[in-house]
PDB file of N, CA and C in Angstrom:
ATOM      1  N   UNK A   1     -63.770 115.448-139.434  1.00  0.00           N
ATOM      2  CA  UNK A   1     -62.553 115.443-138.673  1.00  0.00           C
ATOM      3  C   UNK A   1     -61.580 116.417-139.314  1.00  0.00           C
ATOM      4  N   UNK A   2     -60.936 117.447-138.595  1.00  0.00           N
ATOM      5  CA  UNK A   2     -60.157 118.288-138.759  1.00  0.00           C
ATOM      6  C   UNK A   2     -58.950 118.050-138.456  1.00  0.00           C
ATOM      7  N   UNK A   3     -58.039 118.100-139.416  1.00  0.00           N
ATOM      8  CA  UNK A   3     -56.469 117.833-139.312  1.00  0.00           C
ATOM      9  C   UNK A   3     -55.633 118.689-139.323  1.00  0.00           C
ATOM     10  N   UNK A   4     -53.874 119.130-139.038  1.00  0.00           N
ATOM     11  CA  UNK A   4     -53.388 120.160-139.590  1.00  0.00           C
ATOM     12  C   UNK A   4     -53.040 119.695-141.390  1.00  0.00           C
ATOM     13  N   UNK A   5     -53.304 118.585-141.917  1.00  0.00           N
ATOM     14  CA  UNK A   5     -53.443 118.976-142.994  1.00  0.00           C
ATOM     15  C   UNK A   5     -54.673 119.731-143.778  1.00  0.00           C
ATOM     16  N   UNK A   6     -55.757 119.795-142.983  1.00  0.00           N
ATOM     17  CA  UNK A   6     -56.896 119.820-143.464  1.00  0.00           C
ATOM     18  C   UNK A   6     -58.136 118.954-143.425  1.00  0.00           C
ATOM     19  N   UNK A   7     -59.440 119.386-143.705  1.00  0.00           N
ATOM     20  CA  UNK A   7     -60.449 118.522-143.198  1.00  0.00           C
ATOM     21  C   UNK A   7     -61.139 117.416-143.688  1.00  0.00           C
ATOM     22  N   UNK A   8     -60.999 115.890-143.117  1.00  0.00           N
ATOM     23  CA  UNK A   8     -60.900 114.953-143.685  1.00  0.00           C
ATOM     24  C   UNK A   8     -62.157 114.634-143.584  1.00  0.00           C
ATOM     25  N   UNK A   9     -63.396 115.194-142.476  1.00  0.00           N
ATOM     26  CA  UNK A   9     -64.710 114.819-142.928  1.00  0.00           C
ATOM     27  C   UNK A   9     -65.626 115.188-141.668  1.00  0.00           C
ATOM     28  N   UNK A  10     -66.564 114.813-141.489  1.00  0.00           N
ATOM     29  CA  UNK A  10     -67.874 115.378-140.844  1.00  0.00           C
ATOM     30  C   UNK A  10     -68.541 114.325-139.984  1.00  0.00           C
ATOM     31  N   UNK A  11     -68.596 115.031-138.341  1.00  0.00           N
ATOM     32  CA  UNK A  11     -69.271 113.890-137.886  1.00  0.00           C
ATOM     33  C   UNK A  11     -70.838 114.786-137.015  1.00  0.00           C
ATOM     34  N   UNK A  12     -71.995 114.510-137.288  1.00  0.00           N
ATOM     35  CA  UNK A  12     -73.121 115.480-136.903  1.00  0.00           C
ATOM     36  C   UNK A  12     -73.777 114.337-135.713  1.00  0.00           C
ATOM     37  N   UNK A  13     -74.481 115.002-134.512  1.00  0.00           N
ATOM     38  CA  UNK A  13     -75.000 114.452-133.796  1.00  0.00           C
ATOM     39  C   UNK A  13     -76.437 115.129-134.183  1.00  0.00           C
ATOM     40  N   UNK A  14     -77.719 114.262-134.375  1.00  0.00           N
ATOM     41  CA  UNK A  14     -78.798 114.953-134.214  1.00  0.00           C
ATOM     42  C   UNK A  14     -80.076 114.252-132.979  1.00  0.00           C
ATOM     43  N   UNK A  15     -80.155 115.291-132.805  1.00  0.00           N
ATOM     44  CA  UNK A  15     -81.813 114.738-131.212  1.00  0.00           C
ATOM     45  C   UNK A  15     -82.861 115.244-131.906  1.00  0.00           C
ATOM     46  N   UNK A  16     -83.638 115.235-130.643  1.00  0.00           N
ATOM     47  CA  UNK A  16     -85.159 115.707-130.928  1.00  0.00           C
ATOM     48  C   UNK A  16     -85.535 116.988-130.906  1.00  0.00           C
ATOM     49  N   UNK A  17     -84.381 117.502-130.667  1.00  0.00           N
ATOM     50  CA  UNK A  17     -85.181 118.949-130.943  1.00  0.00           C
ATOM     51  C   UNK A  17     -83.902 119.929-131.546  1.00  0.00           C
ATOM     52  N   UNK A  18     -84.141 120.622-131.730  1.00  0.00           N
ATOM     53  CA  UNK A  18     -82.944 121.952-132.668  1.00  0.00           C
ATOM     54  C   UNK A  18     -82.273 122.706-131.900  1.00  0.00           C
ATOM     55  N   UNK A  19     -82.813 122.609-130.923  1.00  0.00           N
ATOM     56  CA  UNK A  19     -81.797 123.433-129.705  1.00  0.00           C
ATOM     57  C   UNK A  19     -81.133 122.341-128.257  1.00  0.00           C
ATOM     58  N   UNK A  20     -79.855 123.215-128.078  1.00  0.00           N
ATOM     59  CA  UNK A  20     -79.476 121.913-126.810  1.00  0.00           C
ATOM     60  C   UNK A  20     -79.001 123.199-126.033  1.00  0.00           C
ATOM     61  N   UNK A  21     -79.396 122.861-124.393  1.00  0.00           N
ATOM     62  CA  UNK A  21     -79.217 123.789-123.667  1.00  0.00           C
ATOM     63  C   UNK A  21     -77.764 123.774-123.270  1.00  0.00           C
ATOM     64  N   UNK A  22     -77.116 124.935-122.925  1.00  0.00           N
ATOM     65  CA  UNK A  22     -75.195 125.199-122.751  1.00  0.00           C
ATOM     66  C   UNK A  22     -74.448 124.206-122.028  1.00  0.00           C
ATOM     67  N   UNK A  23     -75.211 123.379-121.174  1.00  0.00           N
ATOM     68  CA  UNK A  23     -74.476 122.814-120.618  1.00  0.00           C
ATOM     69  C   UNK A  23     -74.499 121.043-121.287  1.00  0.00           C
ATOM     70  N   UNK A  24     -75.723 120.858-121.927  1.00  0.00           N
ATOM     71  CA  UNK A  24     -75.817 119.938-122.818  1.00  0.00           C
ATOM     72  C   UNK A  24     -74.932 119.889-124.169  1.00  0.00           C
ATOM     73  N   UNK A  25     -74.318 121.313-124.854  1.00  0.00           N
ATOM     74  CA  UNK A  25     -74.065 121.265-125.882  1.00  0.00           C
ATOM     75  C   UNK A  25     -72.283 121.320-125.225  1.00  0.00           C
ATOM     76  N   UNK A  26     -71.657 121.698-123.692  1.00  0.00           N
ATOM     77  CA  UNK A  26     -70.372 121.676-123.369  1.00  0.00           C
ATOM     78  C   UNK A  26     -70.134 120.455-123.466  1.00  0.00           C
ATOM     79  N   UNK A  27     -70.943 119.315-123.002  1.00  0.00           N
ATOM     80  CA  UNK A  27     -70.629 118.345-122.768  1.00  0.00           C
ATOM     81  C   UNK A  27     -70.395 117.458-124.473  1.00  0.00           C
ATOM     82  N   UNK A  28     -71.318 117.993-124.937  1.00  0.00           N
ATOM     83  CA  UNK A  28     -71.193 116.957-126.771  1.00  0.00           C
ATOM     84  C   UNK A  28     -69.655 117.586-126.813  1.00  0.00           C
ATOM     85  N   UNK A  29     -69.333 118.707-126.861  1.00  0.00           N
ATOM     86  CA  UNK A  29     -68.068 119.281-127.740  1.00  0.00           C
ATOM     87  C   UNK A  29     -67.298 118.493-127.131  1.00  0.00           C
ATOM     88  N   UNK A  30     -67.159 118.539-125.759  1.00  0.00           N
ATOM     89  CA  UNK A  30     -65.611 117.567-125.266  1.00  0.00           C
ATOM     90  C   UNK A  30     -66.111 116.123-125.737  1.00  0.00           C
ATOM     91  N   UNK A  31     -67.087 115.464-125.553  1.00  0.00           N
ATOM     92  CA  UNK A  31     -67.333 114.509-126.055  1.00  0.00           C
ATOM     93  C   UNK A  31     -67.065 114.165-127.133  1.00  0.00           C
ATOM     94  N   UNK A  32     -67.001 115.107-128.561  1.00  0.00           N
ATOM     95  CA  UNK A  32     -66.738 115.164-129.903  1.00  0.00           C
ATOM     96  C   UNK A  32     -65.141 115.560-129.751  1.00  0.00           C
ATOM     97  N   UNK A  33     -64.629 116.374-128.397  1.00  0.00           N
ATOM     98  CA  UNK A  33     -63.064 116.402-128.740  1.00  0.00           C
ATOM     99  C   UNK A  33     -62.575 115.035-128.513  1.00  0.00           C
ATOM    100  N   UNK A  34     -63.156 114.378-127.782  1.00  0.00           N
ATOM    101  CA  UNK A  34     -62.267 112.962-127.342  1.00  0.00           C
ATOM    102  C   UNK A  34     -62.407 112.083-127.889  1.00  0.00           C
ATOM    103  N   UNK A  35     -63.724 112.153-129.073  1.00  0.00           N
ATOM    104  CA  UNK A  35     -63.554 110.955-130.429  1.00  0.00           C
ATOM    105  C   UNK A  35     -62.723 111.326-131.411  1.00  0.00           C
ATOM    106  N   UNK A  36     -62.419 112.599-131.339  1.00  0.00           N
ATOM    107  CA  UNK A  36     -61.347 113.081-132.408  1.00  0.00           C
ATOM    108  C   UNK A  36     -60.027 113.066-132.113  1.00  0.00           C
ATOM    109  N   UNK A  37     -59.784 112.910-130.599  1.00  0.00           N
ATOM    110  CA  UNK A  37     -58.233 112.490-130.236  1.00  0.00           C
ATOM    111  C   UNK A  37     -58.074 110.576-130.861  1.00  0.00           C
ATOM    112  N   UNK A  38     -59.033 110.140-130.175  1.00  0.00           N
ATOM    113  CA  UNK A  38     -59.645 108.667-130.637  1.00  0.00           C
ATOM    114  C   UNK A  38     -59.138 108.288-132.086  1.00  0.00           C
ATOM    115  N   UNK A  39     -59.583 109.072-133.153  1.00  0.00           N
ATOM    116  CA  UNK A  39     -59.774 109.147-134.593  1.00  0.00           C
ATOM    117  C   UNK A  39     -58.460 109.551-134.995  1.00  0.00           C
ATOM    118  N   UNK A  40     -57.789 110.510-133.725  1.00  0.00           N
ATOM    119  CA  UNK A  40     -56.554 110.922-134.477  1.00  0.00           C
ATOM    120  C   UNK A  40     -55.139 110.141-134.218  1.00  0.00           C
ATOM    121  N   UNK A  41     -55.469 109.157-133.194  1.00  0.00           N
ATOM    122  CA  UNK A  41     -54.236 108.414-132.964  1.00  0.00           C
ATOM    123  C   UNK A  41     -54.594 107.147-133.765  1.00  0.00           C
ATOM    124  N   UNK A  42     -55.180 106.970-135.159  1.00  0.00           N
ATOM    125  CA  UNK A  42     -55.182 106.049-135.716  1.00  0.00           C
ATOM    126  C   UNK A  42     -54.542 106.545-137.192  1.00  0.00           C
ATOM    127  N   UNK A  43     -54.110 107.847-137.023  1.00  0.00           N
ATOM    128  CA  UNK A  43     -53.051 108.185-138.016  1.00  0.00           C
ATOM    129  C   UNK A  43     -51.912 109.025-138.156  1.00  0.00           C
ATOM    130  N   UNK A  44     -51.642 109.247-136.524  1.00  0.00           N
ATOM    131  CA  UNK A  44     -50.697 109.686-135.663  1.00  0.00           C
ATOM    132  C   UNK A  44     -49.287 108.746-134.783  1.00  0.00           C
ATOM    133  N   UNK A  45     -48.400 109.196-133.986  1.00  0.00           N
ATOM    134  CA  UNK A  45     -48.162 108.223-133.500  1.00  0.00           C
ATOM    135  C   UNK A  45     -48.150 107.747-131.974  1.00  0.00           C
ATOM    136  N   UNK A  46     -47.600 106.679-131.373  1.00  0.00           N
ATOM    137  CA  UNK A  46     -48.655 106.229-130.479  1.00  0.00           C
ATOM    138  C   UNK A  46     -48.595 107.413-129.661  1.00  0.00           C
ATOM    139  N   UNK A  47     -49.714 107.343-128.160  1.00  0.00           N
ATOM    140  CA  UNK A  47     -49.566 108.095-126.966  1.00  0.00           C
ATOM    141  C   UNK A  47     -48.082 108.362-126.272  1.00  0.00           C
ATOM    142  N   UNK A  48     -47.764 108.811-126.158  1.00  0.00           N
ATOM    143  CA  UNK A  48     -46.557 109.061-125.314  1.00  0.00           C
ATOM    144  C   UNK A  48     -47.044 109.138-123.708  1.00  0.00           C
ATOM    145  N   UNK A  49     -46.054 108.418-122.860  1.00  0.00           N
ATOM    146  CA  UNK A  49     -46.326 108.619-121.294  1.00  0.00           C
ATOM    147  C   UNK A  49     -46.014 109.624-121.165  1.00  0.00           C
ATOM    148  N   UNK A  50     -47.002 109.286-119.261  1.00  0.00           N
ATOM    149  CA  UNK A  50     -47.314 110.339-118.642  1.00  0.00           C
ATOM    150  C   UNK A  50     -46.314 111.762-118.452  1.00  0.00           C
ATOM    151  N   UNK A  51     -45.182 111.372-118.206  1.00  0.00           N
ATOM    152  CA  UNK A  51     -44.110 112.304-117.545  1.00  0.00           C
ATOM    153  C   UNK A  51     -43.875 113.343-118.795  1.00  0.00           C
ATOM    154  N   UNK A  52     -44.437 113.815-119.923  1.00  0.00           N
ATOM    155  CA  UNK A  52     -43.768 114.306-120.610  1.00  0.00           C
ATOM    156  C   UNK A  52     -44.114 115.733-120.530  1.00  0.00           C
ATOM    157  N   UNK A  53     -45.119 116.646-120.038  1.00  0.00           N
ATOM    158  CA  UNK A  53     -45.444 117.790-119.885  1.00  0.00           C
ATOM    159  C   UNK A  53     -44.681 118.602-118.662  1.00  0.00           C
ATOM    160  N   UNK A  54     -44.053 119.483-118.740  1.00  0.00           N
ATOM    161  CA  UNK A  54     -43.571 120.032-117.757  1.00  0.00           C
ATOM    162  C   UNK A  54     -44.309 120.558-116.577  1.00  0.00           C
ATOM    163  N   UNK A  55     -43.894 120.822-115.343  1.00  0.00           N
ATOM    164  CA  UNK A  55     -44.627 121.564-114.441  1.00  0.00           C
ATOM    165  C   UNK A  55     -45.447 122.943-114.859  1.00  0.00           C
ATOM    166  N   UNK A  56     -45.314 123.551-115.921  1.00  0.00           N
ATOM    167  CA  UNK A  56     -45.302 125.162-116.717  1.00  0.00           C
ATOM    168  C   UNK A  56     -46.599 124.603-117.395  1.00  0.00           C
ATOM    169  N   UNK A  57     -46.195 123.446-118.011  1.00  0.00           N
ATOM    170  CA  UNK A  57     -47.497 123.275-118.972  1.00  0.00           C
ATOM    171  C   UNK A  57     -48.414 122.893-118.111  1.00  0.00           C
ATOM    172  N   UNK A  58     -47.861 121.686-117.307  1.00  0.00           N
ATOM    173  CA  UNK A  58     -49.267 121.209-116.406  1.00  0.00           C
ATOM    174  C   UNK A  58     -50.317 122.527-116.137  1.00  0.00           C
ATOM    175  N   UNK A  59     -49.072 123.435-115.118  1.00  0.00           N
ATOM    176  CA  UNK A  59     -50.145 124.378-114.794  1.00  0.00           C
ATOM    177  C   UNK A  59     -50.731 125.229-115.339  1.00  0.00           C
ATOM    178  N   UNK A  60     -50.487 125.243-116.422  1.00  0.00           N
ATOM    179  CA  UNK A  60     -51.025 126.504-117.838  1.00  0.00           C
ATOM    180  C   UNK A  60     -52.386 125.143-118.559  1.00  0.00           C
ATOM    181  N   UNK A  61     -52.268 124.534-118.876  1.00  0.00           N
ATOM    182  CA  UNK A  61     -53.519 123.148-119.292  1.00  0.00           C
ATOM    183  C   UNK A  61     -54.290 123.717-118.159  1.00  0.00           C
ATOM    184  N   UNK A  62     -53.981 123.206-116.970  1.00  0.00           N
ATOM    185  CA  UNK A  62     -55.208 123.009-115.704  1.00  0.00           C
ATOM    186  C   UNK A  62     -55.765 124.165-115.262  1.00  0.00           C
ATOM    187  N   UNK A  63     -54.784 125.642-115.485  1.00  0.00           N
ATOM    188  CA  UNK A  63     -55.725 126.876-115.410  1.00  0.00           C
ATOM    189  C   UNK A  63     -56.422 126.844-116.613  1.00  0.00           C
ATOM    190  N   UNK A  64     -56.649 126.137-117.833  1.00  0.00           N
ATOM    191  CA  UNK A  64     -57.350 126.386-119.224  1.00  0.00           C
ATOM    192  C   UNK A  64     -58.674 125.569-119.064  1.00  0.00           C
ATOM    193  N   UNK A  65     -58.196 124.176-118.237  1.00  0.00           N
ATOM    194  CA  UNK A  65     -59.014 123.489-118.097  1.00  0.00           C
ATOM    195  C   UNK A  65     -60.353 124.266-117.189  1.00  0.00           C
ATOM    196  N   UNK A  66     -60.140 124.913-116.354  1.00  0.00           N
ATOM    197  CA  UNK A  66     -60.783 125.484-115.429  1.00  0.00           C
ATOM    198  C   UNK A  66     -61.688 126.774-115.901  1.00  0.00           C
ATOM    199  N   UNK A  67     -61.449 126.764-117.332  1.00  0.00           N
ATOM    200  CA  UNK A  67     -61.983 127.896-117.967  1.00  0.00           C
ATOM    201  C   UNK A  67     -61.299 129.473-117.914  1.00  0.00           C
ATOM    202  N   UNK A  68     -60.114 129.383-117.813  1.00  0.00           N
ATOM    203  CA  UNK A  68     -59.670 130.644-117.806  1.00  0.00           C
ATOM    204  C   UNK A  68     -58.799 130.997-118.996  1.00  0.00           C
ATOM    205  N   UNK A  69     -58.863 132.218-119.331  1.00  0.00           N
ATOM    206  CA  UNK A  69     -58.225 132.914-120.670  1.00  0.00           C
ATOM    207  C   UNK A  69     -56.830 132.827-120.074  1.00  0.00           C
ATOM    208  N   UNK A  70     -56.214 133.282-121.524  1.00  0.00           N
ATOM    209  CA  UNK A  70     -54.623 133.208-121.205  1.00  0.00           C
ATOM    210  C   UNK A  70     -54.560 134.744-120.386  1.00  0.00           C
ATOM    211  N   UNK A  71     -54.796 136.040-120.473  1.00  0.00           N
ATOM    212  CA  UNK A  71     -54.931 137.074-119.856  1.00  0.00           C
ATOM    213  C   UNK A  71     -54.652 136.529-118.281  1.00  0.00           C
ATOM    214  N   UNK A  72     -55.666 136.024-118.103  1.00  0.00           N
ATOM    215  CA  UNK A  72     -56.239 135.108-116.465  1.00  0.00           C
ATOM    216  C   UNK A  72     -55.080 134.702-116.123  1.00  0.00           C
ATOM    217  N   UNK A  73     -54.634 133.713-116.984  1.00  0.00           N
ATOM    218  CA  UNK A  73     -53.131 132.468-116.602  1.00  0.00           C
ATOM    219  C   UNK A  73     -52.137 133.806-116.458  1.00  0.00           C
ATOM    220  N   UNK A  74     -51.858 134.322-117.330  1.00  0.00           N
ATOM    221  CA  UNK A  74     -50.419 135.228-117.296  1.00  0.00           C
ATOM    222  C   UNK A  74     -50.345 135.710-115.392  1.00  0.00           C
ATOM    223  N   UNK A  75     -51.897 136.185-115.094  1.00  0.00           N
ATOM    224  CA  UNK A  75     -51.952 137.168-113.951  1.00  0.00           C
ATOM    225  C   UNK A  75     -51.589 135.597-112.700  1.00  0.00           C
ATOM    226  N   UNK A  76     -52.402 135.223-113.048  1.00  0.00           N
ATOM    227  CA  UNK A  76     -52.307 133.914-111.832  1.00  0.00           C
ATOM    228  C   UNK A  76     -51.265 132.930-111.723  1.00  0.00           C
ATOM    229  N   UNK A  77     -50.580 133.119-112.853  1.00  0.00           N
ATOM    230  CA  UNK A  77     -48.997 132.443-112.775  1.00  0.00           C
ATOM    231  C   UNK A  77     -47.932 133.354-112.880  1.00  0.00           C
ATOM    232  N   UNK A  78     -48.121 134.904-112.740  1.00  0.00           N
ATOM    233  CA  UNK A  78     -46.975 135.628-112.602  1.00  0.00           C
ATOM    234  C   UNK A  78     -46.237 135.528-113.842  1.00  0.00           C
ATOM    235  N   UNK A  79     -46.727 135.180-114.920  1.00  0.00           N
ATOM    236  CA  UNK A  79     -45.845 135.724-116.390  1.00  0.00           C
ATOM    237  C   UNK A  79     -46.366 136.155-117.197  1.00  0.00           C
ATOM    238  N   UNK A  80     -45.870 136.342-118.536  1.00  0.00           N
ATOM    239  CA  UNK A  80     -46.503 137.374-119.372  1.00  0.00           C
ATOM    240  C   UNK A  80     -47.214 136.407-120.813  1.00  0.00           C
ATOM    241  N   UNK A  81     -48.670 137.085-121.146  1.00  0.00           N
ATOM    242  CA  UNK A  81     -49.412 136.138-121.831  1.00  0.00           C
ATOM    243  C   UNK A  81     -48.819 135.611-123.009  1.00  0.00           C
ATOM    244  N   UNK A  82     -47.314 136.359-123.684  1.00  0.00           N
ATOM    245  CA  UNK A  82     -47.038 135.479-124.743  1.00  0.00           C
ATOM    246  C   UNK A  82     -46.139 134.253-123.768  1.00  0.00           C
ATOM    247  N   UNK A  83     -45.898 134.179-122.921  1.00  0.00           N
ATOM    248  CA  UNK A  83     -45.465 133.166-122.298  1.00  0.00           C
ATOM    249  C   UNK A  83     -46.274 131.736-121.858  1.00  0.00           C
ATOM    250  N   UNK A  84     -47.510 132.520-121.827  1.00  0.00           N
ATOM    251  CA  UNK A  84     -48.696 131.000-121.601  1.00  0.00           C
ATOM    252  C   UNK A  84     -48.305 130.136-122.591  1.00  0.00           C
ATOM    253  N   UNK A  85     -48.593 131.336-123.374  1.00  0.00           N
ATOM    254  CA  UNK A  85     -49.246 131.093-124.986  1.00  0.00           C
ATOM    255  C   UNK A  85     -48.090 129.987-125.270  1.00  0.00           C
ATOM    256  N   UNK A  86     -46.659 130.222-125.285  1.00  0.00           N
ATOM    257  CA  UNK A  86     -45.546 129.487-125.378  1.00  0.00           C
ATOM    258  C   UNK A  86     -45.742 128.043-125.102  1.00  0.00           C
ATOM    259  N   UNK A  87     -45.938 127.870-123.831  1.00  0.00           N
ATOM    260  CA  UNK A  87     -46.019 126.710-122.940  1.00  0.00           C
ATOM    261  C   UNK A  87     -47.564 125.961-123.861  1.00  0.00           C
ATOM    262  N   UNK A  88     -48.538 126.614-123.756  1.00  0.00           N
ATOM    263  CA  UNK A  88     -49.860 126.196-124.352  1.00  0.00           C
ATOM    264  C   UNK A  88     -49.207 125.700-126.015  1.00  0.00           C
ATOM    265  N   UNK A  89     -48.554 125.996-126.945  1.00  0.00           N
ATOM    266  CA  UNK A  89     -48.329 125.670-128.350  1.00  0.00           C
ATOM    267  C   UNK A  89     -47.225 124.855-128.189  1.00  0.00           C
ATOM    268  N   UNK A  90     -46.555 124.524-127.208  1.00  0.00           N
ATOM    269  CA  UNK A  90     -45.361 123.691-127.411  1.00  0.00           C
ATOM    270  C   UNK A  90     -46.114 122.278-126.781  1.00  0.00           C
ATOM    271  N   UNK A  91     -47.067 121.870-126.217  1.00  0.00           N
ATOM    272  CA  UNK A  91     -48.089 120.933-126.216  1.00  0.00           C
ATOM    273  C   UNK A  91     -48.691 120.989-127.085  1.00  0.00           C
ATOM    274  N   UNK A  92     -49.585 121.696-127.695  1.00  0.00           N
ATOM    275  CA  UNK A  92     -50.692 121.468-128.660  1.00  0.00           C
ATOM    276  C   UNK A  92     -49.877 120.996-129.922  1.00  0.00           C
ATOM    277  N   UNK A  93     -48.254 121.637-129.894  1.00  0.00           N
ATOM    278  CA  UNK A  93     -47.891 120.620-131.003  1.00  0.00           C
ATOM    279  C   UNK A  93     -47.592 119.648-130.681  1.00  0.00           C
ATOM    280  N   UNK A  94     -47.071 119.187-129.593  1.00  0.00           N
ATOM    281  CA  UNK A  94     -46.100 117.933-129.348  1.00  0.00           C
ATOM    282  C   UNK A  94     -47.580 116.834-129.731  1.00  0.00           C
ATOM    283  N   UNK A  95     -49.022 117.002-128.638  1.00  0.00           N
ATOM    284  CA  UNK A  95     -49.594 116.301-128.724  1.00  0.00           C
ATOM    285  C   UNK A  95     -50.581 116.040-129.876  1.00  0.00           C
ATOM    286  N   UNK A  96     -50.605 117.175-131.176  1.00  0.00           N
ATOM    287  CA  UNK A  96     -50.785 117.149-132.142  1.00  0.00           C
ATOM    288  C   UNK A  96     -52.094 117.747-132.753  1.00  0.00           C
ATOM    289  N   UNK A  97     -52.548 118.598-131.279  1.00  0.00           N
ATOM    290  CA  UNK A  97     -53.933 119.363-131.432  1.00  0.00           C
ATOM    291  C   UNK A  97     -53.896 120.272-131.808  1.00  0.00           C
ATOM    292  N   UNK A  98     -55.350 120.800-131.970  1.00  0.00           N
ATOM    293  CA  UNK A  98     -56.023 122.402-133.202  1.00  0.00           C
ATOM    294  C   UNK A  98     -56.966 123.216-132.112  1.00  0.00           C
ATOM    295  N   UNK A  99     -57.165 123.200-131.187  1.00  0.00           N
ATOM    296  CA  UNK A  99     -57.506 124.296-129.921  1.00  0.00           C
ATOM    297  C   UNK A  99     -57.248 123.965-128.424  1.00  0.00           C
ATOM    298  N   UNK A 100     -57.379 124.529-127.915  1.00  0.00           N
ATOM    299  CA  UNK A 100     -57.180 124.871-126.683  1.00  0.00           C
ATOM    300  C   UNK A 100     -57.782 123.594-125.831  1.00  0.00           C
ATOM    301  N   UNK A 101     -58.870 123.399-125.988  1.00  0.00           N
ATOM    302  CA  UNK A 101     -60.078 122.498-125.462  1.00  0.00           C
ATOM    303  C   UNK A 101     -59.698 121.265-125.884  1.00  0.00           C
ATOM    304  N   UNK A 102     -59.337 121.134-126.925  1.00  0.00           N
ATOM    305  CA  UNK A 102     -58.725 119.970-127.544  1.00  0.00           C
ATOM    306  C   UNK A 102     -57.567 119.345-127.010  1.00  0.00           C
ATOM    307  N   UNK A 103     -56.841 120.462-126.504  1.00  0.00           N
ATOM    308  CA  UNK A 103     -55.524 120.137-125.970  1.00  0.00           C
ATOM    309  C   UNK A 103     -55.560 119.733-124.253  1.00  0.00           C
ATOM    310  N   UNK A 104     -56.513 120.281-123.563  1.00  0.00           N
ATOM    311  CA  UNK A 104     -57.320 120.163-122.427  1.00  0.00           C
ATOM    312  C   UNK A 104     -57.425 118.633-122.530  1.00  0.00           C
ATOM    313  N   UNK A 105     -58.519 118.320-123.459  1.00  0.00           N
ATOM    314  CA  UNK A 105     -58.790 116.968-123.278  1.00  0.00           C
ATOM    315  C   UNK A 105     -57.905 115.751-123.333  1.00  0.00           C
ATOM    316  N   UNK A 106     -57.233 116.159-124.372  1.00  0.00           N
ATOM    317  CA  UNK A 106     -55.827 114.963-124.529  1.00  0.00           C
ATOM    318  C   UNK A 106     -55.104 115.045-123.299  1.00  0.00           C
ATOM    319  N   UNK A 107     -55.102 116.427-122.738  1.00  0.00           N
ATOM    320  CA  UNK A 107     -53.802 116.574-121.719  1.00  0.00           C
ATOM    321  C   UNK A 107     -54.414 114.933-120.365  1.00  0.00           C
ATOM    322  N   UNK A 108     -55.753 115.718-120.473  1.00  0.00           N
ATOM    323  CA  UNK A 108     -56.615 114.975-119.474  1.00  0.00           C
ATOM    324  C   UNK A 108     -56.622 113.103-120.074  1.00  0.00           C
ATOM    325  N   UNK A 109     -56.840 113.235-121.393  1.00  0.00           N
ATOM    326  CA  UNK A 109     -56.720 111.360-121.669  1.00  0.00           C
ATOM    327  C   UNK A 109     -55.643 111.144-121.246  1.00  0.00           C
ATOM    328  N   UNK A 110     -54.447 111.909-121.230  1.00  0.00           N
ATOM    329  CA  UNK A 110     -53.416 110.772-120.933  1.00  0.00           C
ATOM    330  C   UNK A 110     -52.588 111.214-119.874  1.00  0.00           C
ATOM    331  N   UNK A 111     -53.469 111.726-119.077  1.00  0.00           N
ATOM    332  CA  UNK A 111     -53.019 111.512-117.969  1.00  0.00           C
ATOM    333  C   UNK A 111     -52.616 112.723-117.216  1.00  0.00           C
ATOM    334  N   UNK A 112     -52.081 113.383-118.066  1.00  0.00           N
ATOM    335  CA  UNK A 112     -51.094 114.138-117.500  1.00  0.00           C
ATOM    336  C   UNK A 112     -51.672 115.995-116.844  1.00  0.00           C
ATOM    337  N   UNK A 113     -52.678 116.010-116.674  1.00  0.00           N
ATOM    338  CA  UNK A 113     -53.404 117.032-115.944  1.00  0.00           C
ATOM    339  C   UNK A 113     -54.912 116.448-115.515  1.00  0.00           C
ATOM    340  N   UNK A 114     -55.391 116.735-113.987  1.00  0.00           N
ATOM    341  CA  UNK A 114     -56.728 115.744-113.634  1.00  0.00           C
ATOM    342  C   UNK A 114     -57.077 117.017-113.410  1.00  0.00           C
ATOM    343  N   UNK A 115     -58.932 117.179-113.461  1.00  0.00           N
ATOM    344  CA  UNK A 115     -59.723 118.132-113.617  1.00  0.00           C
ATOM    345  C   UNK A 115     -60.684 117.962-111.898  1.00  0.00           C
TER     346      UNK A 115
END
């Protein structure tokens, strides 16, 4: 488990074979992001409700969610990419995440962007 203090420890999934095909291995990572939101509100503080993301963020999360680069978002929301970027880090801190995907998923646990 990875913190912004630093990394507090290691969690490995292993199967039957050494390789997992792309869409098998998308699914472990969000799966592994959402035990680590799990893991991280047991030394964080609580969830905060729904209402707290702005309309800017919603729609900057849900174009990320959808797989698109910030390049992508800037063009498809009419602003400029350090401006995503803005909206994207003023969530990832509030909600206390370390990537993008990470921040996707929390946005999605609690509520506040549906996929």
């Amino acid at each position: 488990m990875r913190t912004k203090g630093g990394v507090r420890g290691n969690i490995f999934v292993r199967g039957a074979t050494k390789h997992v095909d792309p869409q098998r291995f998308s699914e472990i990572a969000m799966l592994a992001l959402a035990f680590h939101s799990q893991l991280m509100m047991l030394q964080t503080q609580p969830v905060q409700p729904r209402g707290v993301l702005t309309a800017r963020e919603r729609e900057v999360l849900a174009w990320f969610a959808a797989g698109k680069s910030a390049d992508d978002v800037s063009v498809l929301m009419g602003i400029s990419v350090p401006t995503v970027m803005f909206h994207y880090k003023k969530v990832a801190c509030r909600f206390g995440t370390l990537t993008r995907a990470h921040t996707v998923v929390e946005a999605i646990r609690r509520g506040s962007i549906a996929v």
